[in-house]
C-alpha atoms as a PDB file:
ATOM      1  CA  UNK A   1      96.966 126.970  57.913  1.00  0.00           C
ATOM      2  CA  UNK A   2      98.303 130.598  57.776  1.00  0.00           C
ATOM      3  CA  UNK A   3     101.818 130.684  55.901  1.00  0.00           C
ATOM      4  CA  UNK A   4     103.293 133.891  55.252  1.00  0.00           C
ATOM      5  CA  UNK A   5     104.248 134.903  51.810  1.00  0.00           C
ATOM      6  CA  UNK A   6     108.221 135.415  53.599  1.00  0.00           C
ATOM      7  CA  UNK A   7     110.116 132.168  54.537  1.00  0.00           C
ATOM      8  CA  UNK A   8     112.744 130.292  54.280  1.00  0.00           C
ATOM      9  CA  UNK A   9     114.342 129.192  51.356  1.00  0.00           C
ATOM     10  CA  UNK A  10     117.012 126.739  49.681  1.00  0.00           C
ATOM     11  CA  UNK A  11     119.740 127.783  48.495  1.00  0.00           C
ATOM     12  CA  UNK A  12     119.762 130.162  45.665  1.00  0.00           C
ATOM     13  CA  UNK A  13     115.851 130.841  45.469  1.00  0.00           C
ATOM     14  CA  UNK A  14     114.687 133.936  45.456  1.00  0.00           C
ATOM     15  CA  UNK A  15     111.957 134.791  47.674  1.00  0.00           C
ATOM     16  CA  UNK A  16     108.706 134.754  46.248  1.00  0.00           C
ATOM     17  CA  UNK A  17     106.693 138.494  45.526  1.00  0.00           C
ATOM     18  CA  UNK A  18     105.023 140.331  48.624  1.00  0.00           C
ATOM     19  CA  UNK A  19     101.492 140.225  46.843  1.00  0.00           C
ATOM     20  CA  UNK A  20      98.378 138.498  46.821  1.00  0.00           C
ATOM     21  CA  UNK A  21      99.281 135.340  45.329  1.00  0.00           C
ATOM     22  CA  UNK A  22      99.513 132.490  48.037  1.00  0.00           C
ATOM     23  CA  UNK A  23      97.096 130.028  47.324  1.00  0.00           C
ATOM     24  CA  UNK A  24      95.261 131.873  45.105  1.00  0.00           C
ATOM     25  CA  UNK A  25      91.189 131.315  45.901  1.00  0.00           C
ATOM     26  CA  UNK A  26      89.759 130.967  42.216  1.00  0.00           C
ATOM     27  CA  UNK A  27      92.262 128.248  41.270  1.00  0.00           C
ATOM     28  CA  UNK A  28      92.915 126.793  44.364  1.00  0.00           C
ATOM     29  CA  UNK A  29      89.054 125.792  44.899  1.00  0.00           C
ATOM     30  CA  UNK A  30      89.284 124.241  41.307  1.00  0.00           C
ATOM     31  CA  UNK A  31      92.782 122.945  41.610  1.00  0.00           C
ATOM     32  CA  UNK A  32      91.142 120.648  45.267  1.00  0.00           C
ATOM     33  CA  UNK A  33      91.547 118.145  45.008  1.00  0.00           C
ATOM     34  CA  UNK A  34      92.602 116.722  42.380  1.00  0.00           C
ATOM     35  CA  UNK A  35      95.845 118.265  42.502  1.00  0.00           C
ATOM     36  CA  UNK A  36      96.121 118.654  46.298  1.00  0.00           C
ATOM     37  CA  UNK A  37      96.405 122.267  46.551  1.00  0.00           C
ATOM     38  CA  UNK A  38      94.235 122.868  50.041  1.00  0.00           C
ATOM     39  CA  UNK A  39      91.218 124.650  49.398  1.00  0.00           C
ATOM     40  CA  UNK A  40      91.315 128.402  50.303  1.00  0.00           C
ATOM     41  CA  UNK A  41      89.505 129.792  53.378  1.00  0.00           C
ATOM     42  CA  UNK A  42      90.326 133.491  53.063  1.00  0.00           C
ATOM     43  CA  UNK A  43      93.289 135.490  51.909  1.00  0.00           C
ATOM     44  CA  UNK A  44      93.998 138.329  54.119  1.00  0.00           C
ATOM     45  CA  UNK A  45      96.313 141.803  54.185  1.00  0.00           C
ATOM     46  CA  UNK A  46      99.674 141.901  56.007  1.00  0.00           C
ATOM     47  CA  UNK A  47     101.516 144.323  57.186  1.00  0.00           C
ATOM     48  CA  UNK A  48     104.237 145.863  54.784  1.00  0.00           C
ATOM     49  CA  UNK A  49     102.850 144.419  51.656  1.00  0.00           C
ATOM     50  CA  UNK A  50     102.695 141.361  52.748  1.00  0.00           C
ATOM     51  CA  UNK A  51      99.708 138.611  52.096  1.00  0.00           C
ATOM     52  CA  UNK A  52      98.402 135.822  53.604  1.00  0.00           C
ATOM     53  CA  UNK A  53      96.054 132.545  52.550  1.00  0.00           C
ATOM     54  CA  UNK A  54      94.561 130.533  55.284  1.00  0.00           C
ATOM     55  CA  UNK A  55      93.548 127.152  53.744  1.00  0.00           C
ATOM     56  CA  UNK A  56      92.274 123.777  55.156  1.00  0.00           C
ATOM     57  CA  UNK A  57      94.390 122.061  57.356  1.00  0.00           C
ATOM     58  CA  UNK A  58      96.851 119.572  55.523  1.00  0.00           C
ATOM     59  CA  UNK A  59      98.949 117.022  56.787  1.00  0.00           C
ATOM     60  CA  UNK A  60     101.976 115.388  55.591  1.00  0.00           C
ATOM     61  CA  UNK A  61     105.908 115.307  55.476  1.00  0.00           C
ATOM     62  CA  UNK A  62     107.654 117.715  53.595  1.00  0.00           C
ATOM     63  CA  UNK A  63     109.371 116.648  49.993  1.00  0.00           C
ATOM     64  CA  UNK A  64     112.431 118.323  51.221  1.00  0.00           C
ATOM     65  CA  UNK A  65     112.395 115.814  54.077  1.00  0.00           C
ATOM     66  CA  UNK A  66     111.915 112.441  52.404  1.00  0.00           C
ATOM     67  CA  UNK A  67     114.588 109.953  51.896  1.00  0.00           C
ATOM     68  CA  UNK A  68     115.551 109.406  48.165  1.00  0.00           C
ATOM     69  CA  UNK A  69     113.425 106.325  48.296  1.00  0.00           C
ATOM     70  CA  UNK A  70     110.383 107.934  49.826  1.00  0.00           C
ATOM     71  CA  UNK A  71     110.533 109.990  46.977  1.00  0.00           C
ATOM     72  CA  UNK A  72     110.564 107.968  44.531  1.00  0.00           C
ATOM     73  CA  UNK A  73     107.753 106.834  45.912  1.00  0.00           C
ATOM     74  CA  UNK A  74     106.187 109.856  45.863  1.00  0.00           C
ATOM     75  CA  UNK A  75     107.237 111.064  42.432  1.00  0.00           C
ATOM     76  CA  UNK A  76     104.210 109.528  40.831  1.00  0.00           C
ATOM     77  CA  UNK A  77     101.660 111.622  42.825  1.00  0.00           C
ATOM     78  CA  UNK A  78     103.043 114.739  42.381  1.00  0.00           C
ATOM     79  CA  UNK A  79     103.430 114.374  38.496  1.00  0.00           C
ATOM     80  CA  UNK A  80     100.115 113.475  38.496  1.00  0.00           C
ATOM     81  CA  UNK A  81      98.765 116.457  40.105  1.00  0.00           C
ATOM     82  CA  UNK A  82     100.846 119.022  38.358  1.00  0.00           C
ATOM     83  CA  UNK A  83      98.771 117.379  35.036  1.00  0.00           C
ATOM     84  CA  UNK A  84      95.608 118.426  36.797  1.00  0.00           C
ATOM     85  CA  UNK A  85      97.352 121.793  37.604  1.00  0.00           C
ATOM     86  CA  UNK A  86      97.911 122.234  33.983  1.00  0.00           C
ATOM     87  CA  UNK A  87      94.006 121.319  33.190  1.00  0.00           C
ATOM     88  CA  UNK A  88      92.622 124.156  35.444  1.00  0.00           C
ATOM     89  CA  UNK A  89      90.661 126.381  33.270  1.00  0.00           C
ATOM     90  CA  UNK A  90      92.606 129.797  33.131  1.00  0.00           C
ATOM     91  CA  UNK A  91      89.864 131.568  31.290  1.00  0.00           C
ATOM     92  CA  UNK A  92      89.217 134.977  32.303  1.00  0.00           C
ATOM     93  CA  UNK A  93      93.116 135.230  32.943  1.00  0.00           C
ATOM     94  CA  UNK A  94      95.735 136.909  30.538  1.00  0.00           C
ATOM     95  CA  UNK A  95      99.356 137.112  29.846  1.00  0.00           C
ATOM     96  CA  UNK A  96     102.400 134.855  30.683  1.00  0.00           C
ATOM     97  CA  UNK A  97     104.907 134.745  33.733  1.00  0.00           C
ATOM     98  CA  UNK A  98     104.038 135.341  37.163  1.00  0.00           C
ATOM     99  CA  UNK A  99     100.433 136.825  37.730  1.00  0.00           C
ATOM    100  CA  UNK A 100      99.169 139.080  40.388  1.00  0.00           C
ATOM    101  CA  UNK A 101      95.632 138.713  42.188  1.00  0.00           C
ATOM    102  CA  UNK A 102      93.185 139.869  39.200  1.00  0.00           C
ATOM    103  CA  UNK A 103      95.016 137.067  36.915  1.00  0.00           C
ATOM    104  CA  UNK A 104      96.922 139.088  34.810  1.00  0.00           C
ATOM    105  CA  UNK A 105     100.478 138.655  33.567  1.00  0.00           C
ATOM    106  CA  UNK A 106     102.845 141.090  32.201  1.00  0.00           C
ATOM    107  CA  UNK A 107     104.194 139.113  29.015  1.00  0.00           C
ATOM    108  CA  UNK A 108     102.701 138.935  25.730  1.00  0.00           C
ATOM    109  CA  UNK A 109     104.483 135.413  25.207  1.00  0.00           C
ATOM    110  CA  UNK A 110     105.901 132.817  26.650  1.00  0.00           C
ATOM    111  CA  UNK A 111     109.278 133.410  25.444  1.00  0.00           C
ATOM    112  CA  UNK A 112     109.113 136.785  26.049  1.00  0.00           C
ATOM    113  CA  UNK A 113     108.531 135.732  29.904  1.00  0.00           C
ATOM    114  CA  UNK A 114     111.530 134.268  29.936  1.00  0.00           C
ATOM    115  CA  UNK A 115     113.444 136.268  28.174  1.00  0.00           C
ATOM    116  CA  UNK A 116     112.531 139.241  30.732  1.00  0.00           C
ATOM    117  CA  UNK A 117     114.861 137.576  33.468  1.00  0.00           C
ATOM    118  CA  UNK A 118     117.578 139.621  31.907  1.00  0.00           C
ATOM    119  CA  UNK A 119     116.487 142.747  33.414  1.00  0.00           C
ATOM    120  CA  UNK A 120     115.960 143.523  36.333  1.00  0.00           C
ATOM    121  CA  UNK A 121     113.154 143.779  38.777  1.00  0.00           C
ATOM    122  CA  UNK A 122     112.289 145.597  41.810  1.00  0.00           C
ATOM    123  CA  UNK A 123     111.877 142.135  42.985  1.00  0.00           C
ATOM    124  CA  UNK A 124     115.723 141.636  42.783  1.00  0.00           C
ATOM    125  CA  UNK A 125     117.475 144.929  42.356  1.00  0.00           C
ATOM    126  CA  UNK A 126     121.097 145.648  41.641  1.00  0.00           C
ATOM    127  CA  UNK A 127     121.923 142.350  41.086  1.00  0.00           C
ATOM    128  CA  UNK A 128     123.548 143.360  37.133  1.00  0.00           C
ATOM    129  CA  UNK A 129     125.567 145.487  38.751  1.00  0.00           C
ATOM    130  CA  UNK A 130     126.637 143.292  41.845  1.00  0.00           C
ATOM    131  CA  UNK A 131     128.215 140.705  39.165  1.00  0.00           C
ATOM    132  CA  UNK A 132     130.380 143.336  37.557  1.00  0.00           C
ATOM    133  CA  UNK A 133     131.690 144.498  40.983  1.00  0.00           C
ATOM    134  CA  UNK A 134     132.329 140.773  41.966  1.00  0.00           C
ATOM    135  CA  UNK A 135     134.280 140.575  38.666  1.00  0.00           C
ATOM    136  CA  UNK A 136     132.332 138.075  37.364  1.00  0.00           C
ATOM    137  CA  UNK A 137     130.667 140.189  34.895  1.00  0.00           C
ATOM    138  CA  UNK A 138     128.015 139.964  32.923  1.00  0.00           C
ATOM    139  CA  UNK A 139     129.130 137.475  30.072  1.00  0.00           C
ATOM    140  CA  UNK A 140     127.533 134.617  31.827  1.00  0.00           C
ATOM    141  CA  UNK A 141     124.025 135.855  31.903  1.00  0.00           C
ATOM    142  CA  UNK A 142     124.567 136.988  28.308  1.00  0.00           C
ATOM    143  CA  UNK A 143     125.492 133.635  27.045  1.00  0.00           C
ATOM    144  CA  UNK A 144     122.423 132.215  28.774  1.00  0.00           C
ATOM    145  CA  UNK A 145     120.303 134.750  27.138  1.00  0.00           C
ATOM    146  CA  UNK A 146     121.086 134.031  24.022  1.00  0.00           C
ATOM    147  CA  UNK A 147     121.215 130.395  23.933  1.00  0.00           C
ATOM    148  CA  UNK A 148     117.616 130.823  25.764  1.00  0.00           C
ATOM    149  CA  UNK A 149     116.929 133.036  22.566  1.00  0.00           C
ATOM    150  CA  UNK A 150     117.784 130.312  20.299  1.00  0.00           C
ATOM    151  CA  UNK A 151     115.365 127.820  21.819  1.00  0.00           C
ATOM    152  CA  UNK A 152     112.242 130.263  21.775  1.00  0.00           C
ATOM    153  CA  UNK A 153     111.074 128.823  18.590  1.00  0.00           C
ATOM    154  CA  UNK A 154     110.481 125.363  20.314  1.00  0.00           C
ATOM    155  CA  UNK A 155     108.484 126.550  22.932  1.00  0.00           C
ATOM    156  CA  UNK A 156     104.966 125.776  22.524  1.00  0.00           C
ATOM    157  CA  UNK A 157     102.198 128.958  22.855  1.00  0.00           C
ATOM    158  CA  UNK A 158     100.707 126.831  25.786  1.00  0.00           C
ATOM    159  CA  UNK A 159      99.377 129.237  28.928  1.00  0.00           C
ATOM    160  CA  UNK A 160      98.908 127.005  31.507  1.00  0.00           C
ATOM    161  CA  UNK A 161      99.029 127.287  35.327  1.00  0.00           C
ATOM    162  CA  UNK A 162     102.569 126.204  36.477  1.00  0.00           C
ATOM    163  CA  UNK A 163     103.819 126.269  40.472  1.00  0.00           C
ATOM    164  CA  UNK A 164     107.036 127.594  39.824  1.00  0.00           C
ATOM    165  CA  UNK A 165     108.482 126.338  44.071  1.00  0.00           C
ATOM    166  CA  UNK A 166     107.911 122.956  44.595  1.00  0.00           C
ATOM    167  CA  UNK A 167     110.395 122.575  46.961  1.00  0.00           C
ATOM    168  CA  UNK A 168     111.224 124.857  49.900  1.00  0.00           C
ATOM    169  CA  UNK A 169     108.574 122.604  51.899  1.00  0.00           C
ATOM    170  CA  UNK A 170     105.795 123.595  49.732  1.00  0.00           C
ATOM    171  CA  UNK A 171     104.626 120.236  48.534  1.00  0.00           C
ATOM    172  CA  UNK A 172     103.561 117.788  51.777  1.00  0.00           C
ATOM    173  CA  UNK A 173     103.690 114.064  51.132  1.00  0.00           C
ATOM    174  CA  UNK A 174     101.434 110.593  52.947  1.00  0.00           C
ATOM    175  CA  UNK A 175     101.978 106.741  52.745  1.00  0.00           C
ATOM    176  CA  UNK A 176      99.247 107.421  49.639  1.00  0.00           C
ATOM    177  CA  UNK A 177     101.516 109.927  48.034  1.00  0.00           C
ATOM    178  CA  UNK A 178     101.138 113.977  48.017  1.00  0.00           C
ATOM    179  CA  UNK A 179      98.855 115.434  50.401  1.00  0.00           C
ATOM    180  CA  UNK A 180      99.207 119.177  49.510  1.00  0.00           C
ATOM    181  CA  UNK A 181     100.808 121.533  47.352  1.00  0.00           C
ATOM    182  CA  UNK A 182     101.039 124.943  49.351  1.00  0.00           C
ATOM    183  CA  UNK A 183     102.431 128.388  48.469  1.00  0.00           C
ATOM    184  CA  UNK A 184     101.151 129.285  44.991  1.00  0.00           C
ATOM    185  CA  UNK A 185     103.098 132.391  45.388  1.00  0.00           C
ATOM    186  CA  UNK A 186     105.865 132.093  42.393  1.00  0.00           C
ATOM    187  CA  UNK A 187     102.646 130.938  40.531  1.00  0.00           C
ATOM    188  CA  UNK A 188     103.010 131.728  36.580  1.00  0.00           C
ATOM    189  CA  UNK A 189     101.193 131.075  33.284  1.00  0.00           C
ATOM    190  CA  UNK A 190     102.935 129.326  30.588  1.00  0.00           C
ATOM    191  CA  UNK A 191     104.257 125.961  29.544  1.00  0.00           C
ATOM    192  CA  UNK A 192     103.533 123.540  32.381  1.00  0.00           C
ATOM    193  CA  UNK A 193     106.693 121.622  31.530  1.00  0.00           C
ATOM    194  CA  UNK A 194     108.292 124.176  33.407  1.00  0.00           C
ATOM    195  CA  UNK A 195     107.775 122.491  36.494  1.00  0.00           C
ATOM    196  CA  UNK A 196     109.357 119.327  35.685  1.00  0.00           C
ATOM    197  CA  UNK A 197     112.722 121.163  34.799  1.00  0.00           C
ATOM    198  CA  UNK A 198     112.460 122.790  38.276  1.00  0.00           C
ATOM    199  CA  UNK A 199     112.410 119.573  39.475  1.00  0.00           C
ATOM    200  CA  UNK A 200     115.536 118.259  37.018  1.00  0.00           C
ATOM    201  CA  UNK A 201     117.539 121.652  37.910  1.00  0.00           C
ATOM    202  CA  UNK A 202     117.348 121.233  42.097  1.00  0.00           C
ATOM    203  CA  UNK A 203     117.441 117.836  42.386  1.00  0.00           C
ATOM    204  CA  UNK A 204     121.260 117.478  42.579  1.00  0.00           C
ATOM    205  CA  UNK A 205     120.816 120.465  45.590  1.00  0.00           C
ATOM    206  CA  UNK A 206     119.116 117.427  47.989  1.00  0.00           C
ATOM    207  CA  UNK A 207     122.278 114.896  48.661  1.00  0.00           C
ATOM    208  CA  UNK A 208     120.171 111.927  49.747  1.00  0.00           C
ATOM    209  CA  UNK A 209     117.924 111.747  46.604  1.00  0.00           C
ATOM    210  CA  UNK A 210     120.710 111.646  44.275  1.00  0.00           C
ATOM    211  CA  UNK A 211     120.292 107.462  43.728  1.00  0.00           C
ATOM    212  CA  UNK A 212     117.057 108.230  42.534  1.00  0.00           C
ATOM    213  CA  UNK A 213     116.722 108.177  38.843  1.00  0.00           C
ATOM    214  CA  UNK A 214     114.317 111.364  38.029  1.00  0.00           C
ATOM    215  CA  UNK A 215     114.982 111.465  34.629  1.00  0.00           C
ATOM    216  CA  UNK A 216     113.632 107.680  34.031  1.00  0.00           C
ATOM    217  CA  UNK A 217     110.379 109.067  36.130  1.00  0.00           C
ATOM    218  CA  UNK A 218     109.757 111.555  34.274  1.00  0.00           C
ATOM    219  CA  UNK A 219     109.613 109.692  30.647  1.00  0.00           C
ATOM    220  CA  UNK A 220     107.604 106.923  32.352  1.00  0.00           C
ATOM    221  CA  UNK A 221     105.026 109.348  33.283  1.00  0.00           C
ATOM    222  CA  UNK A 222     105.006 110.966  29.429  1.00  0.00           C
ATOM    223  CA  UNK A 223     105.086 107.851  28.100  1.00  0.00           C
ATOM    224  CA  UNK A 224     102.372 106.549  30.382  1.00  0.00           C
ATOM    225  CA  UNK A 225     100.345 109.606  30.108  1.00  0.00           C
ATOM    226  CA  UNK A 226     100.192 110.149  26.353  1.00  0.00           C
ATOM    227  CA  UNK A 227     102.742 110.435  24.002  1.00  0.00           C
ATOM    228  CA  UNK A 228     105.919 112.158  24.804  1.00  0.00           C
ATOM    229  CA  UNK A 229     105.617 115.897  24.699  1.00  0.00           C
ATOM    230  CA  UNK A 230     107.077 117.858  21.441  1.00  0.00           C
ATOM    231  CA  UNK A 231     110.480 119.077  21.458  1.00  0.00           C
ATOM    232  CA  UNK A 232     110.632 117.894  24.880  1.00  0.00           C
ATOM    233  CA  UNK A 233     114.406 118.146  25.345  1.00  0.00           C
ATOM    234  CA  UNK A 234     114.813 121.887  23.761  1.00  0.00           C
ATOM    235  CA  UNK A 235     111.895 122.870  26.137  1.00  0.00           C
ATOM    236  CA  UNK A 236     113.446 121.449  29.218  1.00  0.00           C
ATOM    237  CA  UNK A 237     116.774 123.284  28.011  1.00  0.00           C
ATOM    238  CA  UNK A 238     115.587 126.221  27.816  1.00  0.00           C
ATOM    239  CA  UNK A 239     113.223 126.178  31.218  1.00  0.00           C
ATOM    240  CA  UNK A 240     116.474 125.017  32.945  1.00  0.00           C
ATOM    241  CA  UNK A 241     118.403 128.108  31.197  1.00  0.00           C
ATOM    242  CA  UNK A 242     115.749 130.350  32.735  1.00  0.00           C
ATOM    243  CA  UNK A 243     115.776 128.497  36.302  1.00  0.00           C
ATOM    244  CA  UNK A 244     119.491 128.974  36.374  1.00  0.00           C
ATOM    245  CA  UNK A 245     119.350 132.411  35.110  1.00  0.00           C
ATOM    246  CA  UNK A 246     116.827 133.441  38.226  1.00  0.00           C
ATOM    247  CA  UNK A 247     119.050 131.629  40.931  1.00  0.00           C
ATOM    248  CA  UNK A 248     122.072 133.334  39.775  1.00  0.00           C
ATOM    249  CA  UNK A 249     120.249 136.772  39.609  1.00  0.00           C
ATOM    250  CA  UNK A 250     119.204 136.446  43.004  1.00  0.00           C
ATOM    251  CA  UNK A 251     122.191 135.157  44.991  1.00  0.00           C
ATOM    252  CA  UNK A 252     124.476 138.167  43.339  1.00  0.00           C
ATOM    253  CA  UNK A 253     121.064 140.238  44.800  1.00  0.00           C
ATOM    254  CA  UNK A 254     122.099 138.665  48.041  1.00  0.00           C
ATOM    255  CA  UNK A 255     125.925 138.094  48.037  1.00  0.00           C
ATOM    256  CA  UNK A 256     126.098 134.922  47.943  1.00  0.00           C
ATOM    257  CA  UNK A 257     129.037 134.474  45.764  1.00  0.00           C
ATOM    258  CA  UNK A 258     129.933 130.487  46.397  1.00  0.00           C
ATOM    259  CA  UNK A 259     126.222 130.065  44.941  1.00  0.00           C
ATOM    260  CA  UNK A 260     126.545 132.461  42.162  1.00  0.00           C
ATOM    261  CA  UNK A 261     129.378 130.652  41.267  1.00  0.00           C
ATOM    262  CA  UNK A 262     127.739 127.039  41.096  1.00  0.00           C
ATOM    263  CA  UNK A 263     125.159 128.595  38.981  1.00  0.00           C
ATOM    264  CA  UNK A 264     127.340 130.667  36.430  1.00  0.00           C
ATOM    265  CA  UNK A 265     128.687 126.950  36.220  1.00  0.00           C
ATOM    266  CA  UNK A 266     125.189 125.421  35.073  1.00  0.00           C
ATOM    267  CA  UNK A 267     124.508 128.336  33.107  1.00  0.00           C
ATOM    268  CA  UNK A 268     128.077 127.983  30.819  1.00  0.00           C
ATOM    269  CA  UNK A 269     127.245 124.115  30.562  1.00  0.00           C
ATOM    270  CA  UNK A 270     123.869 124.389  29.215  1.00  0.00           C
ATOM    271  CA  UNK A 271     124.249 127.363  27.172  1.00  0.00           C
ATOM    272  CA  UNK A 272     127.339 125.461  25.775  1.00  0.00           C
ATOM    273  CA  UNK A 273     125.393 122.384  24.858  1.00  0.00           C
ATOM    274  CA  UNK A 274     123.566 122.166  21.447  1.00  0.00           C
ATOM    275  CA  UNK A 275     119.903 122.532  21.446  1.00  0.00           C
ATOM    276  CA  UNK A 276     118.450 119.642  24.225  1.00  0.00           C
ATOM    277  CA  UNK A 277     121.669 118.056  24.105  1.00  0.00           C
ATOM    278  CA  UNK A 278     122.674 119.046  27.910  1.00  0.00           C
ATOM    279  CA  UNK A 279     124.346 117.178  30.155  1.00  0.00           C
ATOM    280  CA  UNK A 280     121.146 117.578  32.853  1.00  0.00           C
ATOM    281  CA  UNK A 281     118.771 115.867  30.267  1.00  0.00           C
ATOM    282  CA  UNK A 282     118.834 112.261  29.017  1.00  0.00           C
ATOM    283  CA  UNK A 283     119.919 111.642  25.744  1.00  0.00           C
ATOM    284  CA  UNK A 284     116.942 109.373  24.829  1.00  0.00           C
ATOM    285  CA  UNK A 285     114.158 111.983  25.822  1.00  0.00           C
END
């Protein structure tokens, strides 16, 4: 299928970058299928910057579109394939944070990575200034900073492949469980936990899956998979900080003020919290 690198979005996600990243052909072919990404036909030149992937035709229903118990249902599969994302072989790569085609990163670290979302990008311009105007102000993003500072030192040196979108219709589901995980565009290298707090920071966003209990998932899969990962709860803290951080940059980007404003609220509540102790992770992780 041919998706375009520009789509639609959920609320508060910022558009993925206009370069050749969408289904990337050296990990995709080793990512199929054990992890459902399609395999990768060609990727081809748009206009304005733009890219394309055309992969092998996959079928299914997106997440976005499941009832809370269809996901549940489904929650199993997915977790399962973002482990075999995070065993793809990323030799011959370097850096952390979002790639671009050749495999290369900017960051020198992981935390550093993260810590960059303080600054701003061409990606998502103005957006600093936009929050002073809206009075607002600043002191928000600088509170999640630093309480994202004060987590760096339990953030493992892992530089793995990580989605970075899983919603937004990019991850198609079957009766047997997930089908395909498109759009590889947001794609980054570094602790593939990351993933799982995308998962913990939108799921209140999707009304009908809130019965679902994602956080008992999640600790069954550890559990199930090996033993529960190492400062689990300060790493999901801080991946949440950084999830919240980018929403908020983008929708002052984009105007969106009533969504700035629920996201200056998650920011304040977890960079309130002690280290892991947040509201949005359970306290027996």
């Amino acid at each position: 299928m041919r998706r375009p690198l520009r789509r639609q979005h959920r609320p508060g996600h910022p558009q993925p970058l206009t370069s050749k990243q969408a289904t990337p052909p050296d990990h995709s072919r080793t990512l199929a299928p054990a992890s459902s990404a399609p395999s990768t036909v060609t990727a081809l030149d748009g206009a304005e910057g733009r890219a394309y992937a055309v992969s092998g035709r996959v079928r299914g229903t997106a997440l976005d579109d499941l009832s809370g118990e269809a996901v549940a249902r489904t929650l199993p599969s997915l977790l399962r394939a973002l482990d075999a994302a995070a065993r793809v072989d990323v030799a011959g790569t370097s850096g952390y944070g979002i790639w671009t085609p050749d495999g290369r990163a900017p960051h020198a670290s992981w935390p550093e990575a993260l810590l960059a979302i303080g600054a701003e990008t061409p990606r998502v311009p103005g957006w600093r200034a936009a929050l002073v105007d809206s009075g607002i102000g600043l002191g928000p993003v600088e509170a999640g900073l630093s309480a994202l500072a004060a987590l760096t030192p339990c953030l493992p040196d892992a530089r793995r492949l990580i989605h970075g979108d899983l919603l937004s219709r990019n991850v198609l589901a079957g009766e047997a469980g997930i089908t395909g995980v498109l759009d590889w565009g947001n794609a980054l290298y570094g602790d593939p936990l990351y993933d799982a707090a995308w998962l913990l920071h939108w799921w209140p966003w999707y009304p009908g899956w809130r019965p679902g209990d994602l956080h008992a998932a999640l600790l069954t899969h550890w559990r199930a998979t090996g033993p529960t990962p190492a400062h689990l709860r300060e790493r999901l803290h801080a991946y949440l900080l950084h999830i919240a951080l980018d929403a908020l940059a983008y929708c002052s980007y984009r105007g969106r003020w009533d969504e700035v404003r629920a996201h200056v609220g998650t920011v304040l509540t977890l960079a309130s919290a002690g280290e892991g102790e947040s509201v949005l992770i359970p306290a027996g992780a």
